[in-house]
Protein backbone atom coordinates (compact mmCIF):
# COMPACT_ATOMS: atom_id res chain seq x y z
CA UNK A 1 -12.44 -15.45 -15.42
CA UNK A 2 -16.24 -14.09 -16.07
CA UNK A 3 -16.36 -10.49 -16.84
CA UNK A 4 -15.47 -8.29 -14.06
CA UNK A 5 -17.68 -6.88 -11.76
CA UNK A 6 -18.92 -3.35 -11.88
CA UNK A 7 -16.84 -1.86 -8.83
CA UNK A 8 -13.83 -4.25 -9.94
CA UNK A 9 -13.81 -2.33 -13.16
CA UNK A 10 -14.91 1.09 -11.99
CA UNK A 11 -11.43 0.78 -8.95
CA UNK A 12 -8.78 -0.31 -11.88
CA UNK A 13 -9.94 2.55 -13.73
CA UNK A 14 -9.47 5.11 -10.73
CA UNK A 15 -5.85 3.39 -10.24
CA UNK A 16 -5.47 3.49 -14.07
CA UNK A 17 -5.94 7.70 -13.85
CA UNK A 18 -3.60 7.85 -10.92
CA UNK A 19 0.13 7.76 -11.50
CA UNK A 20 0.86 5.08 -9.22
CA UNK A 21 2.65 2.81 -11.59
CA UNK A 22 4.82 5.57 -12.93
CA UNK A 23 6.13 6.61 -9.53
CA UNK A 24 6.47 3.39 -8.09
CA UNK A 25 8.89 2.34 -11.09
CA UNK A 26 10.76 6.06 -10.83
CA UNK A 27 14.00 6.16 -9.46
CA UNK A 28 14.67 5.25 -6.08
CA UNK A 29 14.92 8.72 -4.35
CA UNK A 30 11.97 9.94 -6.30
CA UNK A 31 9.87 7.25 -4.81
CA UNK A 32 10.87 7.31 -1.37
CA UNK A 33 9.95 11.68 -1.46
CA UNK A 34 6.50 10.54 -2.59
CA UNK A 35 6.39 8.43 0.06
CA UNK A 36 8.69 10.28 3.04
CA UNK A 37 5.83 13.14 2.54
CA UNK A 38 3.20 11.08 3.75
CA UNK A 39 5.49 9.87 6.54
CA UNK A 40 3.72 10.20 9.63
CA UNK A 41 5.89 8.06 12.20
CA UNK A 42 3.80 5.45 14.03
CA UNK A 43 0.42 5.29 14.40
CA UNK A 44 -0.84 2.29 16.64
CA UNK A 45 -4.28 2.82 17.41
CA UNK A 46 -6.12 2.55 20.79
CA UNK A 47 -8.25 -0.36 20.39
CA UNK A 48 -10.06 -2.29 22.88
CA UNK A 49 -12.07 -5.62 22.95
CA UNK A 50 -13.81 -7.46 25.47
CA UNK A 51 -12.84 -11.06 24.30
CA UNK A 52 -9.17 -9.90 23.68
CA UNK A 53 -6.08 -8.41 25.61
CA UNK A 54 -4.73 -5.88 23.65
CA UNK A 55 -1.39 -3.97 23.99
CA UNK A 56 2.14 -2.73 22.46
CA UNK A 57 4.97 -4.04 23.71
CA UNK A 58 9.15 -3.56 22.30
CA UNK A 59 11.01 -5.87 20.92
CA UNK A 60 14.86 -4.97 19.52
CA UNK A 61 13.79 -0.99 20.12
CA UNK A 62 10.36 -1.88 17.80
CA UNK A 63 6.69 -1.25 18.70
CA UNK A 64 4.95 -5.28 18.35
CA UNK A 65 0.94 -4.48 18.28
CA UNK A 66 -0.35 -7.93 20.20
CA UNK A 67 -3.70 -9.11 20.32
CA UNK A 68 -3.86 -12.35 22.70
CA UNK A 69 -7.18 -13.95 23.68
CA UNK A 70 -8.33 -15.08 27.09
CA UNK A 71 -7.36 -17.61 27.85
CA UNK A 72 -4.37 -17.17 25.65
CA UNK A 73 -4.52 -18.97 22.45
CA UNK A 74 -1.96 -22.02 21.47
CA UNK A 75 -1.19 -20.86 18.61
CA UNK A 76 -0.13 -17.05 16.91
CA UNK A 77 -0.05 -15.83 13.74
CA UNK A 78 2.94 -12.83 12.84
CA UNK A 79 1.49 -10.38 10.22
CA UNK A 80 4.12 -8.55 8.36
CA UNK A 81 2.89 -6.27 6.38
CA UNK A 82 3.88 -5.08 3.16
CA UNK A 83 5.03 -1.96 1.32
CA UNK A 84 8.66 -1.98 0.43
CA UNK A 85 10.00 -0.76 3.89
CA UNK A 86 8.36 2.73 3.07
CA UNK A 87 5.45 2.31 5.22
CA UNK A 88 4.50 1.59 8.93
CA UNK A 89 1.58 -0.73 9.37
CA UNK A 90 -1.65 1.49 8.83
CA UNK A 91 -4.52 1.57 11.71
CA UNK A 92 -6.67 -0.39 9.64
CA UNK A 93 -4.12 -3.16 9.48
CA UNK A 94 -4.25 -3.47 13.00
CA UNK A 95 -7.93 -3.86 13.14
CA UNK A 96 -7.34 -6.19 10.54
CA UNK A 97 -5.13 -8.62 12.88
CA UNK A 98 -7.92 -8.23 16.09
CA UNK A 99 -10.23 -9.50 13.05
CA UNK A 100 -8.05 -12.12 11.98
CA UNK A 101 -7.66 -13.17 15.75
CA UNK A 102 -10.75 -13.47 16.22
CA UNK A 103 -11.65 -15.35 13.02
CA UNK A 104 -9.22 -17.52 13.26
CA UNK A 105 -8.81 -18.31 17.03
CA UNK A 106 -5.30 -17.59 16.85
CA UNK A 107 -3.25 -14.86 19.03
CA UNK A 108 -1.62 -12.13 16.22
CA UNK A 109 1.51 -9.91 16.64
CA UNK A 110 2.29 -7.14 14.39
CA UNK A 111 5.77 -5.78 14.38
CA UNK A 112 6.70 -2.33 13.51
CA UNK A 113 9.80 -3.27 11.80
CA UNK A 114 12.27 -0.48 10.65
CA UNK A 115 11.28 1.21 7.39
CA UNK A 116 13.84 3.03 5.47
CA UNK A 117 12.82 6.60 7.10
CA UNK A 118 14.23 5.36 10.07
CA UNK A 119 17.79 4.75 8.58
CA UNK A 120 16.81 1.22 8.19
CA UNK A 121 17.84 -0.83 5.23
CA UNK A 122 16.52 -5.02 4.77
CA UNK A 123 19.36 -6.16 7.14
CA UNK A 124 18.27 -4.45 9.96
CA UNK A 125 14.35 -5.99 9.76
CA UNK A 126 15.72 -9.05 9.57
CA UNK A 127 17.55 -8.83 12.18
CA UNK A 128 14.14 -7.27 14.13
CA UNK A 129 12.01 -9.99 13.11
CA UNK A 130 14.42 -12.86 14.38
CA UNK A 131 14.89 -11.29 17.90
CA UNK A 132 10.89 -11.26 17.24
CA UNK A 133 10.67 -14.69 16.97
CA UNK A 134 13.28 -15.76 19.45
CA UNK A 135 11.15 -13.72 21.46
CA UNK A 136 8.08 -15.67 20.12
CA UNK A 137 9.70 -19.13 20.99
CA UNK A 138 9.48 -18.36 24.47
CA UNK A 139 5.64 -18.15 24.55
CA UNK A 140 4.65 -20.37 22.00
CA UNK A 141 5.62 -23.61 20.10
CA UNK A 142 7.32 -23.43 16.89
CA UNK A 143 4.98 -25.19 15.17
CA UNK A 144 2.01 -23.44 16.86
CA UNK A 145 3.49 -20.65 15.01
CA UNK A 146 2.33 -18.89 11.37
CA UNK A 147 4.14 -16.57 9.23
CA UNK A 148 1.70 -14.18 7.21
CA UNK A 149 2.65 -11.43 4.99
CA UNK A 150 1.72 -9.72 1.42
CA UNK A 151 3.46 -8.55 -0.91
CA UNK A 152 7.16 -7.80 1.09
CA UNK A 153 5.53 -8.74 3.89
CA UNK A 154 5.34 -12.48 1.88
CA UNK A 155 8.82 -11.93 0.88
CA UNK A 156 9.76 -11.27 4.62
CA UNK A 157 7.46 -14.60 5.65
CA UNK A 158 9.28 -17.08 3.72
CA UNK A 159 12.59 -15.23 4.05
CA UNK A 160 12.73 -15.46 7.50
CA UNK A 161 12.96 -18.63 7.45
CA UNK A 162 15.74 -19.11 5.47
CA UNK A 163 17.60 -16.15 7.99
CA UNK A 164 16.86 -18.56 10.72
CA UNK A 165 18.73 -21.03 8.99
CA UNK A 166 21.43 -18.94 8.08
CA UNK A 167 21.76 -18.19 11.78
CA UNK A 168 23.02 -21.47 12.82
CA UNK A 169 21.47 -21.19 16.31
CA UNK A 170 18.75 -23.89 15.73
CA UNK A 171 15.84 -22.28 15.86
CA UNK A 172 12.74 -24.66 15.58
CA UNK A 173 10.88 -23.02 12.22
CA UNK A 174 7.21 -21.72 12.07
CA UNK A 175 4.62 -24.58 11.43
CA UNK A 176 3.44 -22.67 8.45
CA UNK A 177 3.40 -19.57 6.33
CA UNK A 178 0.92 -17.92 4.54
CA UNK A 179 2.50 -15.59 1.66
CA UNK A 180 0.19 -13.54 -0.15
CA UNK A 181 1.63 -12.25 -3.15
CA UNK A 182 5.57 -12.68 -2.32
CA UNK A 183 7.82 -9.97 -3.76
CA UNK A 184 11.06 -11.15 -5.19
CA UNK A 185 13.91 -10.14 -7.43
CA UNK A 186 13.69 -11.86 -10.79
CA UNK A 187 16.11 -14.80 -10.96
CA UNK A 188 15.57 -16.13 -14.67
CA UNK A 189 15.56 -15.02 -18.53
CA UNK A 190 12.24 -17.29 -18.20
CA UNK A 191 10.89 -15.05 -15.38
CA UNK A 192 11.71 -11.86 -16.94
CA UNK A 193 9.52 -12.55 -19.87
CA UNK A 194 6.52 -13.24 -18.05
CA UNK A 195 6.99 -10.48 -16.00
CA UNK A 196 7.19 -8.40 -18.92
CA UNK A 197 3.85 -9.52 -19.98
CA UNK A 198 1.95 -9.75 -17.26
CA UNK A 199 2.68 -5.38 -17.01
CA UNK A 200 0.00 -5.33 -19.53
CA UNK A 201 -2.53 -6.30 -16.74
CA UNK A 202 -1.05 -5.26 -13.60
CA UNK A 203 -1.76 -1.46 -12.82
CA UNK A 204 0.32 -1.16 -10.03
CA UNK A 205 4.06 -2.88 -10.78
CA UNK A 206 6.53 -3.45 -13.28
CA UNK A 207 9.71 -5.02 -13.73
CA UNK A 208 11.35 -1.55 -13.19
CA UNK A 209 9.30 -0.76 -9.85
CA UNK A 210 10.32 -4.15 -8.50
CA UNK A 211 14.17 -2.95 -9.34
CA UNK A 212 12.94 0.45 -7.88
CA UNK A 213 11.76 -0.98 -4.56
CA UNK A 214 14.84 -3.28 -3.95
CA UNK A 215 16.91 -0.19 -4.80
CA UNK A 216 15.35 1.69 -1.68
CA UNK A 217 15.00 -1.63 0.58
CA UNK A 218 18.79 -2.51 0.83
CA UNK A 219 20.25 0.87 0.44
CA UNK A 220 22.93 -0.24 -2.25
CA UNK A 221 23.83 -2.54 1.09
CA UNK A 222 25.55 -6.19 0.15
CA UNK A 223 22.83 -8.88 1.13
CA UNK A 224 22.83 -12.90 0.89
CA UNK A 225 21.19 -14.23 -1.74
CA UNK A 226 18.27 -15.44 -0.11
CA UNK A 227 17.48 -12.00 0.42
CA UNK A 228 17.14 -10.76 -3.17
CA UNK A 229 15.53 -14.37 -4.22
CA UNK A 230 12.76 -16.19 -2.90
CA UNK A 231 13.85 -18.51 -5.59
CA UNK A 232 17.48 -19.47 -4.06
CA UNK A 233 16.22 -19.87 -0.80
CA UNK A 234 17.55 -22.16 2.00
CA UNK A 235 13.96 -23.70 3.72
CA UNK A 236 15.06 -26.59 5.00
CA UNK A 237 13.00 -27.94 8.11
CA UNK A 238 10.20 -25.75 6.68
CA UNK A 239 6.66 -28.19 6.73
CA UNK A 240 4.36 -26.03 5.01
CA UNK A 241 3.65 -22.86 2.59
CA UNK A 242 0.51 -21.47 1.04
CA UNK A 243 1.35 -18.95 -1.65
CA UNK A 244 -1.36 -16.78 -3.45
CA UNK A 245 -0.99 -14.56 -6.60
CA UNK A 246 -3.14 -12.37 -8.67
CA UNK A 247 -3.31 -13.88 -12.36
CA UNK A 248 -2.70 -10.35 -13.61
CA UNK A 249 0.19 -9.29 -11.42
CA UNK A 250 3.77 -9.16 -11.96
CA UNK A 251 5.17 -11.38 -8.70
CA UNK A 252 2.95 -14.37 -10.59
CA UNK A 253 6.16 -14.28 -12.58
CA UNK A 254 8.30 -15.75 -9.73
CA UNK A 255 5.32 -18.19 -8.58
CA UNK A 256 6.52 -21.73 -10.09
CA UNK A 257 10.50 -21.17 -9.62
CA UNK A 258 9.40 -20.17 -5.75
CA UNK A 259 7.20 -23.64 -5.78
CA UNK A 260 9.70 -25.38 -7.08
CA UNK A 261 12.57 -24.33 -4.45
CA UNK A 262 10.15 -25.10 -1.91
CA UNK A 263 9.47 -28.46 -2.93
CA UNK A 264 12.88 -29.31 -3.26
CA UNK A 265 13.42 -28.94 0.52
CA UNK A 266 10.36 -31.27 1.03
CA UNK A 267 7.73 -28.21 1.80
CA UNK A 268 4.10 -28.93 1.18
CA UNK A 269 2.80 -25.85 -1.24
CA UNK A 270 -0.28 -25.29 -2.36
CA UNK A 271 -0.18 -22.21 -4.69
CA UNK A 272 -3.23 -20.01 -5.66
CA UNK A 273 -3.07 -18.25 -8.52
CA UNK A 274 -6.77 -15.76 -8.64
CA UNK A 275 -7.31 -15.58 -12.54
CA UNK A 276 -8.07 -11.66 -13.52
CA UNK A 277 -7.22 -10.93 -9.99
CA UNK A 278 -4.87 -8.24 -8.27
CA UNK A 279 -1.74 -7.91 -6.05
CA UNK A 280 -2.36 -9.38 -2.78
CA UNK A 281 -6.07 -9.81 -3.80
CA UNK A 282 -6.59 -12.64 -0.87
CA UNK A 283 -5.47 -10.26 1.77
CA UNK A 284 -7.06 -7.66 0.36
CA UNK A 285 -10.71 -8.23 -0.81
CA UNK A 286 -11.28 -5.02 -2.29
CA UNK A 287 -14.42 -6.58 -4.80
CA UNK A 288 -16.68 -10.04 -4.97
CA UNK A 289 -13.91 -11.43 -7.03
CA UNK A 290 -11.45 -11.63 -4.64
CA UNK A 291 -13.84 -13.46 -1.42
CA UNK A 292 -13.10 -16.92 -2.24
CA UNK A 293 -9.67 -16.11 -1.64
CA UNK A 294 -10.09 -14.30 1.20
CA UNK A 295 -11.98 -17.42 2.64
CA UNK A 296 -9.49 -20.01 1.68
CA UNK A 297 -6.95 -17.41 3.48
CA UNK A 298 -8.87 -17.64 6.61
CA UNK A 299 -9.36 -21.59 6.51
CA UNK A 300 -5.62 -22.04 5.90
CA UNK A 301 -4.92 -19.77 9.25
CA UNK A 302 -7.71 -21.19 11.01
CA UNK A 303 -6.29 -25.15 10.88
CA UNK A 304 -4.80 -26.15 13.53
């Protein structure tokens, strides 16, 4: 990568001086006070547009923030956002999916799954997001339909897929799934290592904070495997995955093994890896660096 842009250096400085790696990779209950005291409940914005239909609706007890146009669109995209469970979507995010919507031509939901200060732990968004989907189903095609999610929103994305499977119900699955930056547990000695390296460049993570965060996320809970690994995932039917990952982040640890699974169930992948670039930098295009991503993140939603 050329040298990095003025504001690219000047904002991992700022996050440099803050102590958000150190409390994100502090023990579990330390963590979730940080985060508990900005705890605010939901906040859905009112928004309005004249191209779009806008509203909130329930699904499983859980505010869904829909933007449909008119005529409604054929296909949807479901943006789960991430955050470890310790966050509600943010009002910017959901101007972020009326963007998206109409950037993309698409119809966007965005669930207000249960976050851990709701008594929630990762079973109980799972089970959210499939009644979600189910729910889904009965509007729109299967393969109409695009999974989208950063960081454990990714992890939820591609995870879903293999709850749907576990289900047994036979579910059709989404026609694709954008994963920006997919969270997992580390599965190998192999993956460990690079992890352990790559905390020399990423100012946010480390191998602890990932431990950290799936600490807080299942609540000590027993979950399947596919739950803690992206890597031991069951995806079959799946058709197609776009993964992205900052060349200087932690998750790029997981990136091949997750490729790899894929493929073996017959998934077409085509995996981005931003040199010099940040968590989530495609869905977040924070500096000059990071717009070709962001671009090739809006052509991939935008094909039909």
């Amino acid at each position: 990568m050329a040298k990095k842009s003025l504001k690219y250096r000047f904002l991992l400085g700022v996050v440099r001086l803050l102590p958000v790696k150190r409390i994100m990779a502090s023990p579990t209950e330390k963590t979730q006070r940080f985060f508990r005291k900005a705890y605010r409940g939901e906040n859905i914005p009112a928004l309005r547009d004249d191209e779009l239909d806008i509203s909130v609706e329930k699904v499983d007890g859980c505010s869904v923030f829909c933007v449909r146009h008119r005529p409604r669109s054929a296909r949807v995209g479901v943006y789960l956002v991430g955050g470890g469970m310790l966050k509600y979507p943010q009002p910017a995010q959901c101007g972020e999916v009326v963007k998206l919507a109409k950037a993309t031509g698409m119809d966007m939901v965005l669930p207000y799954y249960p976050i851990l200060f709701t008594g929630a732990t990762l079973p109980d968004v799972y089970a959210m997001l499939y009644a979600l989907y189910r729910e889904i189903l009965t509007r729109y095609r299967a393969e109409d339909v695009c999974l989208i999610g950063g960081s454990s929103g990714g992890n939820l994305a591609l995870g879903l897929v293999s709850h749907i499977n576990a289900m047994g119900e036979g579910l059709p699955l989404p026609g694709k799934i954008y994963a920006g930056s997919p969270g997992t547990l580390l599965l190998t000695d192999a993956e460990r290592a690079l992890a352990r390296k790559q905390e020399r460049t990423d100012v946010v993570m480390s191998v602890r904070a990932i431990e950290t965060v799936w600490d807080g996320m299942t609540g000590g809970r027993d979950v399947p495997d596919y739950m803690k690994y992206l890597q031991l995932g069951d995806y079959t039917g799946l058709r197609d995955v776009y993964m992205s990952f900052g060349g200087d982040e932690v998750f790029l640890a997981g990136a091949a093994s997750i490729k790899e699974r894929l493929e073996s169930f017959g998934v077409h992948v085509t995996l981005e890896v931003g040199e010099g670039l940040y968590h989530s930098y495609a869905m977040l295009p924070m500096v000059k660096e990071a717009r070709a991503g962001y671009q090739n993140y809006l052509a991939y939603l935008s094909e039909k």
